[in-house]
PDB file of N, CA and C in Angstrom:
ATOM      1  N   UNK A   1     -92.637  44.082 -49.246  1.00  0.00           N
ATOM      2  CA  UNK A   1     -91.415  44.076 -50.023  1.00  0.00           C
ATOM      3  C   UNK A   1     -91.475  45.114 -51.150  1.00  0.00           C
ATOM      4  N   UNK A   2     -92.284  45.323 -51.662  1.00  0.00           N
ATOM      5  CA  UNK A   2     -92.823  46.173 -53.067  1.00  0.00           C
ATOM      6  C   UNK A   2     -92.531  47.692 -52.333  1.00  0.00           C
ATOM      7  N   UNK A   3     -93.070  47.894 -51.396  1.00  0.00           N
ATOM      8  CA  UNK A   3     -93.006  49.138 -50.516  1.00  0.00           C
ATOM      9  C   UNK A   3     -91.334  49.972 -50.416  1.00  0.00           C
ATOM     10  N   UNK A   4     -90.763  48.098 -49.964  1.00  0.00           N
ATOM     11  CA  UNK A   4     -89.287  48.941 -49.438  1.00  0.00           C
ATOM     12  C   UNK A   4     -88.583  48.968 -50.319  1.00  0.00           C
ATOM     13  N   UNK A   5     -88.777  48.106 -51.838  1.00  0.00           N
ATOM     14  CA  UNK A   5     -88.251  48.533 -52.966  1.00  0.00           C
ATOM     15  C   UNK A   5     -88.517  49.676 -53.712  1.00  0.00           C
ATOM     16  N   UNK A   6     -89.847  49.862 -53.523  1.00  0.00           N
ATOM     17  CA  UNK A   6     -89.728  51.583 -54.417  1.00  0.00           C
ATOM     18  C   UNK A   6     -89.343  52.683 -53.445  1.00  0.00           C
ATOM     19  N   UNK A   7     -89.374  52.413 -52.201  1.00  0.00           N
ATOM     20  CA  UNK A   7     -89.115  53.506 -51.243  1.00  0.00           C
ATOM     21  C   UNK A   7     -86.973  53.624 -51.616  1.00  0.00           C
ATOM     22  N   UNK A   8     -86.731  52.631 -51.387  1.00  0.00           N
ATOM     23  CA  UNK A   8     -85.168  52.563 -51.201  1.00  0.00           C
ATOM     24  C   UNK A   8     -84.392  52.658 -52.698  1.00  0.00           C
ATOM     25  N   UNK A   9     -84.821  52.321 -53.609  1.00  0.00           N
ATOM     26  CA  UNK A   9     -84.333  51.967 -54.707  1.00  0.00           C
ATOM     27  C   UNK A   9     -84.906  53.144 -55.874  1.00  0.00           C
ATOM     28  N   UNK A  10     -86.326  53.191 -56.105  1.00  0.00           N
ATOM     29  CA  UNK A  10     -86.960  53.987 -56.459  1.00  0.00           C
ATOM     30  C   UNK A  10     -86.668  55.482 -55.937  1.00  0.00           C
ATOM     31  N   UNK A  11     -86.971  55.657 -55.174  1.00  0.00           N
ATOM     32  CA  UNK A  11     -86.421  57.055 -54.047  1.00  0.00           C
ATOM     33  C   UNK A  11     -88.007  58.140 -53.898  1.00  0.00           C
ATOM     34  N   UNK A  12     -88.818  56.588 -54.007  1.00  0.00           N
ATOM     35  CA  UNK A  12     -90.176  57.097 -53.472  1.00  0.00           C
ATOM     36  C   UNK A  12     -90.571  57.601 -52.093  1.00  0.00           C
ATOM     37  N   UNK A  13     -90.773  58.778 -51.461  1.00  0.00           N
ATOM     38  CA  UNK A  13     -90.662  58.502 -50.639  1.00  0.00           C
ATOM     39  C   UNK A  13     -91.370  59.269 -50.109  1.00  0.00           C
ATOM     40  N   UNK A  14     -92.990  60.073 -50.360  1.00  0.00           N
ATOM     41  CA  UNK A  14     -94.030  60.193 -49.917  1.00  0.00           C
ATOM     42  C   UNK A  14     -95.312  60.629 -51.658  1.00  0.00           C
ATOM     43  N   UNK A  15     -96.281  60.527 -51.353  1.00  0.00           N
ATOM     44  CA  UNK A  15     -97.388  60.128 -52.198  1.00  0.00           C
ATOM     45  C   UNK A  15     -97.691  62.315 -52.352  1.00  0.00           C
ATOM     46  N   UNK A  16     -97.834  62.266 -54.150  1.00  0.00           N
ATOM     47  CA  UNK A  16     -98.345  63.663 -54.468  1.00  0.00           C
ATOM     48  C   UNK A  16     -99.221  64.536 -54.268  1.00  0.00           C
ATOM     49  N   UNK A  17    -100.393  63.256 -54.016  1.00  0.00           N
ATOM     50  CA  UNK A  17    -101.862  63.393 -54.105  1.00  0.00           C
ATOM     51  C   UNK A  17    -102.544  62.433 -53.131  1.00  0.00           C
ATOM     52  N   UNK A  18    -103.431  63.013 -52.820  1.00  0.00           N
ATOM     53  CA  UNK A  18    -104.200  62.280 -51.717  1.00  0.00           C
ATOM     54  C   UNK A  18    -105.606  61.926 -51.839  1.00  0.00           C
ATOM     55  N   UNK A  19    -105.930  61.671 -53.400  1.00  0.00           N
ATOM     56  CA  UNK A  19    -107.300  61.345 -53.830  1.00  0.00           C
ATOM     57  C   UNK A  19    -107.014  60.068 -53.996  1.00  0.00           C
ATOM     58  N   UNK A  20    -107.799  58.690 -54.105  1.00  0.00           N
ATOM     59  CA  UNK A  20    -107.982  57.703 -54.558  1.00  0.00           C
ATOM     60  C   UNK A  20    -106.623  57.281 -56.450  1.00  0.00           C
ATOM     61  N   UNK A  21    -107.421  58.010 -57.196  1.00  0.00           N
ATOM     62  CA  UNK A  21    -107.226  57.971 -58.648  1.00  0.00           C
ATOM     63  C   UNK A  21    -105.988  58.566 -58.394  1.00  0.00           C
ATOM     64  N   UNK A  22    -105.307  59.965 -57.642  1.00  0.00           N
ATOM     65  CA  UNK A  22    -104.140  60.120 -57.846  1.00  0.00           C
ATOM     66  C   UNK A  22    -103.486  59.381 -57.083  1.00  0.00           C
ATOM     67  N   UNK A  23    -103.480  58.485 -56.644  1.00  0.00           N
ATOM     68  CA  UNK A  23    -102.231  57.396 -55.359  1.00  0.00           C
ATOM     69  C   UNK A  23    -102.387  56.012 -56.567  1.00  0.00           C
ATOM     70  N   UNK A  24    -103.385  55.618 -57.308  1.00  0.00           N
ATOM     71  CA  UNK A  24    -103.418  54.582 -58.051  1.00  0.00           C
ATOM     72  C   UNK A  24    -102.408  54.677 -59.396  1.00  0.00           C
ATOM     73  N   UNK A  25    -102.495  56.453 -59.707  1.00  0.00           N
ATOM     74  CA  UNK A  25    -101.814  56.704 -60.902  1.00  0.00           C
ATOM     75  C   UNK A  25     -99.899  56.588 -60.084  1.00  0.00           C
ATOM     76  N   UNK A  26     -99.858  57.047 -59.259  1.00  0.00           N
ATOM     77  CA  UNK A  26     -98.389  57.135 -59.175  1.00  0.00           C
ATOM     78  C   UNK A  26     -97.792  55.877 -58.312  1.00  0.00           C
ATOM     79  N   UNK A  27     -98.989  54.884 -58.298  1.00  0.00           N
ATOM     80  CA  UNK A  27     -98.413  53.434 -57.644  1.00  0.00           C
ATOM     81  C   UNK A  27     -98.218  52.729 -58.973  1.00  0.00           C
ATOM     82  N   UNK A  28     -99.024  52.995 -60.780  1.00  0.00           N
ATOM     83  CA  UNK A  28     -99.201  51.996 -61.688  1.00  0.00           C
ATOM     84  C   UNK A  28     -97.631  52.984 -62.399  1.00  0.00           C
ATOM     85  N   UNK A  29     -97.498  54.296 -62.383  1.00  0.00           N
ATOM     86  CA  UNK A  29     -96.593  54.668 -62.848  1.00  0.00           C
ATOM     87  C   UNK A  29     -94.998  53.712 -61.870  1.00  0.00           C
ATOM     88  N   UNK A  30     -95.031  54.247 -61.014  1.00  0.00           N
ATOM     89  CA  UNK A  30     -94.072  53.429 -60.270  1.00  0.00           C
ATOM     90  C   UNK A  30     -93.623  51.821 -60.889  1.00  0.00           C
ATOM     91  N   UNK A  31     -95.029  51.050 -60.085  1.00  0.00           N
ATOM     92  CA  UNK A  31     -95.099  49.937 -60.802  1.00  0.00           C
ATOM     93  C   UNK A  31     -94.082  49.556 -62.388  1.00  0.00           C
ATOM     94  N   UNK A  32     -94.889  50.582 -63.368  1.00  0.00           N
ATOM     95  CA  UNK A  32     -94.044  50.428 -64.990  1.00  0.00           C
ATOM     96  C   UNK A  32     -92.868  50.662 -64.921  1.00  0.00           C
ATOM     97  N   UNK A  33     -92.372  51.731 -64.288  1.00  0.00           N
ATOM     98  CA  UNK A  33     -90.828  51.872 -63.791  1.00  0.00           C
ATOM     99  C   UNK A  33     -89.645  50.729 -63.583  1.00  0.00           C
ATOM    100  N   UNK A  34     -90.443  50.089 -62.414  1.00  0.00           N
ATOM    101  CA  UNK A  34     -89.600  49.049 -61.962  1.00  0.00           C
ATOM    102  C   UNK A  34     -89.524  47.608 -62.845  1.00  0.00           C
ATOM    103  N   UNK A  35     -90.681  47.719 -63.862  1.00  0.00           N
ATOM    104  CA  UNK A  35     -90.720  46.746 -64.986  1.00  0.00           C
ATOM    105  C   UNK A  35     -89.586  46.969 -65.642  1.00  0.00           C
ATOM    106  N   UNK A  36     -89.995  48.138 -66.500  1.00  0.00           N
ATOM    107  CA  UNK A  36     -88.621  48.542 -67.412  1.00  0.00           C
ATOM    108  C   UNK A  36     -87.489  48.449 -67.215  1.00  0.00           C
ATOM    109  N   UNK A  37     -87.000  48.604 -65.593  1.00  0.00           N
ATOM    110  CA  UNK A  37     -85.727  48.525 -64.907  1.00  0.00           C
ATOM    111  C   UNK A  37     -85.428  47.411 -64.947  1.00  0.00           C
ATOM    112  N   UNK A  38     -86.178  46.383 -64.541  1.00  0.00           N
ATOM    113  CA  UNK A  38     -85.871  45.438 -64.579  1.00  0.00           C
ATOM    114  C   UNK A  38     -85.487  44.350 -65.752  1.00  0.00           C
ATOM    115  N   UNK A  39     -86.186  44.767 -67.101  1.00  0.00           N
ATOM    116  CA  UNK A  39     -86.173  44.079 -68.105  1.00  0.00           C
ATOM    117  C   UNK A  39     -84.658  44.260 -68.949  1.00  0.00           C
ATOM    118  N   UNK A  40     -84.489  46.195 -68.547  1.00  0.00           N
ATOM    119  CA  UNK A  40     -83.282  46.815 -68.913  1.00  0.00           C
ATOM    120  C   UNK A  40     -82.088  46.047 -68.449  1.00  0.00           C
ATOM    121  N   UNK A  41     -82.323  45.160 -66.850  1.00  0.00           N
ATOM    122  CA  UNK A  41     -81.332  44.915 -66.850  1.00  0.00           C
ATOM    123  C   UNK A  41     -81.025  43.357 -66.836  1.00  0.00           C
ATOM    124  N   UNK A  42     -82.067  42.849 -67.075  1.00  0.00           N
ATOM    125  CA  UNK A  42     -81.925  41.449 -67.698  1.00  0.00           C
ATOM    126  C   UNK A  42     -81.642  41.552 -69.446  1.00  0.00           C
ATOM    127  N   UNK A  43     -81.589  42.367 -70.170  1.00  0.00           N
ATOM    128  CA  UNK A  43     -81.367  42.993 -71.597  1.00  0.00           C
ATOM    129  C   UNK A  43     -80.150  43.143 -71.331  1.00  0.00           C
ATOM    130  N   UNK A  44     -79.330  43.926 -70.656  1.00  0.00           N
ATOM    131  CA  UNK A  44     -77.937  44.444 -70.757  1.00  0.00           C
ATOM    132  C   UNK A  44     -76.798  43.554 -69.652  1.00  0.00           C
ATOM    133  N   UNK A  45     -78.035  42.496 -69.266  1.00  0.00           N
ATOM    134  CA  UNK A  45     -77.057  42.087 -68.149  1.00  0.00           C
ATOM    135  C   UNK A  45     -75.978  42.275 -67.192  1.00  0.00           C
ATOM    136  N   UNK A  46     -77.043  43.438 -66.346  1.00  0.00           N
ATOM    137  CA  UNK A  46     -76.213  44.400 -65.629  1.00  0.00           C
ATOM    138  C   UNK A  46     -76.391  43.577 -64.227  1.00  0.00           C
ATOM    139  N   UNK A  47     -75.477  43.810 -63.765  1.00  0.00           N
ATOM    140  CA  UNK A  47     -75.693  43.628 -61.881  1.00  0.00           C
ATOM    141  C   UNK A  47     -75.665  45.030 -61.220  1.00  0.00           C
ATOM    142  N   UNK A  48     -75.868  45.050 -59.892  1.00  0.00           N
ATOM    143  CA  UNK A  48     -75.886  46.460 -59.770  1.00  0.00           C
ATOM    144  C   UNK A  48     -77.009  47.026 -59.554  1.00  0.00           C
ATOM    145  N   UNK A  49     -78.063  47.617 -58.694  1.00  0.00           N
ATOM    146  CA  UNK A  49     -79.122  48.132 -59.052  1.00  0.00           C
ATOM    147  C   UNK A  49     -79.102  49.861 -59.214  1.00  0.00           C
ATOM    148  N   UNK A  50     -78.509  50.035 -58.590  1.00  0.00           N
ATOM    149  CA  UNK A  50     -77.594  51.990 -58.675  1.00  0.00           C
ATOM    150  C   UNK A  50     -77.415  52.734 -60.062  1.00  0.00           C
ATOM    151  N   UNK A  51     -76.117  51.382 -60.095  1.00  0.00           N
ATOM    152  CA  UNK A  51     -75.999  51.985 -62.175  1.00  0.00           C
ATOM    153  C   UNK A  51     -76.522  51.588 -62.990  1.00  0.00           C
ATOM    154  N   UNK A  52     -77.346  50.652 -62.448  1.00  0.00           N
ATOM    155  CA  UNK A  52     -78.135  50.307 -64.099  1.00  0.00           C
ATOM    156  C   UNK A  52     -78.836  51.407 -63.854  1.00  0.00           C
ATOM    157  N   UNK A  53     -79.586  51.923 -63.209  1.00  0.00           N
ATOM    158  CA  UNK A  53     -80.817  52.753 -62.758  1.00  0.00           C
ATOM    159  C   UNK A  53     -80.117  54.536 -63.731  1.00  0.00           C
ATOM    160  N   UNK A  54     -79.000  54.367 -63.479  1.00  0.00           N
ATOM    161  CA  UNK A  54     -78.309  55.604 -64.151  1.00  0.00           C
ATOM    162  C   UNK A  54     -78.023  55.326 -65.151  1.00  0.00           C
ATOM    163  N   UNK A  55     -77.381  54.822 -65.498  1.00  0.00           N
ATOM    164  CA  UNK A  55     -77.135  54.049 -66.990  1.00  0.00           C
ATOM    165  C   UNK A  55     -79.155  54.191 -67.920  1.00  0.00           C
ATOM    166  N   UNK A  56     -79.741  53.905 -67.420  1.00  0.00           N
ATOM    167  CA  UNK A  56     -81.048  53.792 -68.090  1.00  0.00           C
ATOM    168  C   UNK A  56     -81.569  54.847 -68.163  1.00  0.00           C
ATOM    169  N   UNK A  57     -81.281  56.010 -67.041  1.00  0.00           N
ATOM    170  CA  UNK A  57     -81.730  57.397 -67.249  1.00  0.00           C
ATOM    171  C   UNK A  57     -81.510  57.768 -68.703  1.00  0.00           C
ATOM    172  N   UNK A  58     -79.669  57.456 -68.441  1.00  0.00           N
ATOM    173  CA  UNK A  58     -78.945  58.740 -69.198  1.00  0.00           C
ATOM    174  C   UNK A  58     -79.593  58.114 -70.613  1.00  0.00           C
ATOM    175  N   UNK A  59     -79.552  56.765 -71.222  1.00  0.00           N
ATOM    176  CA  UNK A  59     -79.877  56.258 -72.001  1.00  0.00           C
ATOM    177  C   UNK A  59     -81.650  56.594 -72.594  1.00  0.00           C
ATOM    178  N   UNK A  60     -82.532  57.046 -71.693  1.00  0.00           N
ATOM    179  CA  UNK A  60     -83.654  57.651 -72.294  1.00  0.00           C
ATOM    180  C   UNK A  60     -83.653  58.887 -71.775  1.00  0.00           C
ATOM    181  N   UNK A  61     -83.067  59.706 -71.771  1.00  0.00           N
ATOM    182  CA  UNK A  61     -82.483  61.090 -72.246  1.00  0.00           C
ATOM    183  C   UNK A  61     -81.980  61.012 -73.053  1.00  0.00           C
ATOM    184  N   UNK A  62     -81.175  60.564 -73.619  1.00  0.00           N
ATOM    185  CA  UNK A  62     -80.582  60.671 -74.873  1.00  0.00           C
ATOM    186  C   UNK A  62     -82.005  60.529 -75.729  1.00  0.00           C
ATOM    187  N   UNK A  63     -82.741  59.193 -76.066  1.00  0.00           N
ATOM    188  CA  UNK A  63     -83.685  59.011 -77.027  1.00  0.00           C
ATOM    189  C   UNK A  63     -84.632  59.800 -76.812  1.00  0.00           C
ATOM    190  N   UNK A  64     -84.945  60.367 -75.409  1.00  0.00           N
ATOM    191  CA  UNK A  64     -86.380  61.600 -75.623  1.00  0.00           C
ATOM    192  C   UNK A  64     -85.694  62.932 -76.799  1.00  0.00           C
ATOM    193  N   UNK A  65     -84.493  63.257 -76.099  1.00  0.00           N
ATOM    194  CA  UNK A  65     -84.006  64.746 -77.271  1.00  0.00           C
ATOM    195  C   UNK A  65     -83.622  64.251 -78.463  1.00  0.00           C
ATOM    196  N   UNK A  66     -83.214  62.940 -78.741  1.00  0.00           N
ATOM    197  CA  UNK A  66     -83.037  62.357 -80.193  1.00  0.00           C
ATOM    198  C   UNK A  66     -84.408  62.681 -81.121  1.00  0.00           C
ATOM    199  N   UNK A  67     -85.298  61.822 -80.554  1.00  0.00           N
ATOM    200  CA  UNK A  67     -86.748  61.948 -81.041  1.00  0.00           C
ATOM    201  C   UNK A  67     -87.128  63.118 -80.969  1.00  0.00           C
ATOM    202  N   UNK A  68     -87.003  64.465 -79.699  1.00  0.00           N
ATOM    203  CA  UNK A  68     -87.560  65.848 -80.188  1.00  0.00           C
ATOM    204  C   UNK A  68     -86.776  66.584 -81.086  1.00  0.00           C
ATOM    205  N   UNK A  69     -85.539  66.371 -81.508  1.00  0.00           N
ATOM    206  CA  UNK A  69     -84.993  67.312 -82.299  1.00  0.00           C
ATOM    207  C   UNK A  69     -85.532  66.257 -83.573  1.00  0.00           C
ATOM    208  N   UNK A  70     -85.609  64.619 -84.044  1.00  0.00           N
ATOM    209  CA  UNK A  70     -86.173  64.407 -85.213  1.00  0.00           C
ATOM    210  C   UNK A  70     -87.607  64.889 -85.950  1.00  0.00           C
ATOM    211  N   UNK A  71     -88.693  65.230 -84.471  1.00  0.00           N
ATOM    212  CA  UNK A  71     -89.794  65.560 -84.644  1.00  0.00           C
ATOM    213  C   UNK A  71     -89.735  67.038 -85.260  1.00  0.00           C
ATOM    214  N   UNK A  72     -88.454  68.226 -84.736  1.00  0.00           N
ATOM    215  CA  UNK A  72     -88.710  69.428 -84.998  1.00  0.00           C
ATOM    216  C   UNK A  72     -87.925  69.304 -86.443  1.00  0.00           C
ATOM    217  N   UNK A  73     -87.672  68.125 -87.060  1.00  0.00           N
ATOM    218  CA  UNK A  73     -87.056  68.215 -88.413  1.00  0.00           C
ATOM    219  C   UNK A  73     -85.655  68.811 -88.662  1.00  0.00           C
ATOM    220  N   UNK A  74     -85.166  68.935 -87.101  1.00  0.00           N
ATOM    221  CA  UNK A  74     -83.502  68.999 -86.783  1.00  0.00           C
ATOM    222  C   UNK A  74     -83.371  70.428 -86.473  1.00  0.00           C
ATOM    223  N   UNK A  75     -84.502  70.886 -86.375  1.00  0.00           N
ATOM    224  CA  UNK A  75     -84.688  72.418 -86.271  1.00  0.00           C
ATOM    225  C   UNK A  75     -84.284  73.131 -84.623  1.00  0.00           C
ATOM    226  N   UNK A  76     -83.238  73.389 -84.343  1.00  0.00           N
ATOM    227  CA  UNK A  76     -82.668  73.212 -83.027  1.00  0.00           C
ATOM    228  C   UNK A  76     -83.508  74.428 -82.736  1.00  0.00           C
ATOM    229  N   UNK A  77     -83.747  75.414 -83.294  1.00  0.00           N
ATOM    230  CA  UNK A  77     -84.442  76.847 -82.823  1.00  0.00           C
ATOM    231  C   UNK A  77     -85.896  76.491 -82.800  1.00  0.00           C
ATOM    232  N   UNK A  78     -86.323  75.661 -82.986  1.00  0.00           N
ATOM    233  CA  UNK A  78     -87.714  75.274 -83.400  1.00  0.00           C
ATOM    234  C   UNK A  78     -87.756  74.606 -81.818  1.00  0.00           C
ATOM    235  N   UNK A  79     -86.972  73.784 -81.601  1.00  0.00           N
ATOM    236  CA  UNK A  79     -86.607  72.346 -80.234  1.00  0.00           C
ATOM    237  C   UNK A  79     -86.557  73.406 -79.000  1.00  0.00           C
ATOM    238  N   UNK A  80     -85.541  74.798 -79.607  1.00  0.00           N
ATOM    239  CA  UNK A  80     -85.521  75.909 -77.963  1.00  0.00           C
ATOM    240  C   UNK A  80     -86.314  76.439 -78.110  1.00  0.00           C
ATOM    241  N   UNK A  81     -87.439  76.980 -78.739  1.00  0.00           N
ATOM    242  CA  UNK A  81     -88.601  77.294 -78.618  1.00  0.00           C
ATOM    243  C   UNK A  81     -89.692  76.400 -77.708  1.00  0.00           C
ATOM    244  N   UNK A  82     -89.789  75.266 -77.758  1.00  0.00           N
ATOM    245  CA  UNK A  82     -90.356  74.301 -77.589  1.00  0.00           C
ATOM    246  C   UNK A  82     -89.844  73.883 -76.306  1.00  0.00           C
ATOM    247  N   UNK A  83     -88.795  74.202 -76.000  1.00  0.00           N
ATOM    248  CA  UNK A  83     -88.131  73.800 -74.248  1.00  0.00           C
ATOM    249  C   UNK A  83     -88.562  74.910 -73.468  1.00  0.00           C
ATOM    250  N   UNK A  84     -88.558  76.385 -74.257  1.00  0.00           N
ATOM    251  CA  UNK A  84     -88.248  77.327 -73.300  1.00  0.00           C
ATOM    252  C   UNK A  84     -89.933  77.524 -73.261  1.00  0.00           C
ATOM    253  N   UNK A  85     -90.617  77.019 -73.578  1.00  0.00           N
ATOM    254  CA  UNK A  85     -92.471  77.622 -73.443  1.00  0.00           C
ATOM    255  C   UNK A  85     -93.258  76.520 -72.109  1.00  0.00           C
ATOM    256  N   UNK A  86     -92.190  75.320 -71.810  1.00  0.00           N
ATOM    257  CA  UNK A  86     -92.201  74.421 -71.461  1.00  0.00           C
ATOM    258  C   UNK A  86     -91.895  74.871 -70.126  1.00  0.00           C
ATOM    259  N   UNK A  87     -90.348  75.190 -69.617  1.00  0.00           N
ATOM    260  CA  UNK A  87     -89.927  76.086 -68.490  1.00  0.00           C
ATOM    261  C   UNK A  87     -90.192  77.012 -68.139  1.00  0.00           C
ATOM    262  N   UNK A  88     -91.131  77.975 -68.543  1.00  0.00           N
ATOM    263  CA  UNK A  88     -91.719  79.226 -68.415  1.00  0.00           C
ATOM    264  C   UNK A  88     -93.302  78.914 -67.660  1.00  0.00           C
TER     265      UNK A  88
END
């Protein structure tokens, strides 16, 4: 059951790495995923597993660039510096 939920829902749908330690890291990452999802949507009391799943994206996107532009001290040229060394 765990399988066909991260495969179908998750949109897991083959493994990065083929060492031991890397299949454990992206089964415990997975794993935390579907926690959070789930807690998100016993928190917001969503039905739905689609949009909550979008709804929760867009919602920590927002707080990752909230928090990097508070960290660069609002310094937006400081934040595109810091994106573009990132994409390069």
């Amino acid at each position: 059951m765990f399988f066909k939920f991260i495969k179908q829902l998750l949109n897991f749908s083959h493994l990065t790495n083929r060492n031991e330690n890397g299949i454990k890291v992206v089964i415990y990452a997975t794993m935390i995923a579907s926690i959070l999802l789930d807690a998100y949507e016993k928190i917001n009391k969503l039905k739905g597993f689609k949009i909550m799943k979008l709804r929760f994206a867009a919602e920590l996107e927002e707080s990752i660039v909230y928090d990097l532009i508070r960290l660069c001290g609002e310094d937006f040229e400081k934040l595109n510096k810091i994106y573009q060394n990132k994409t390069s």
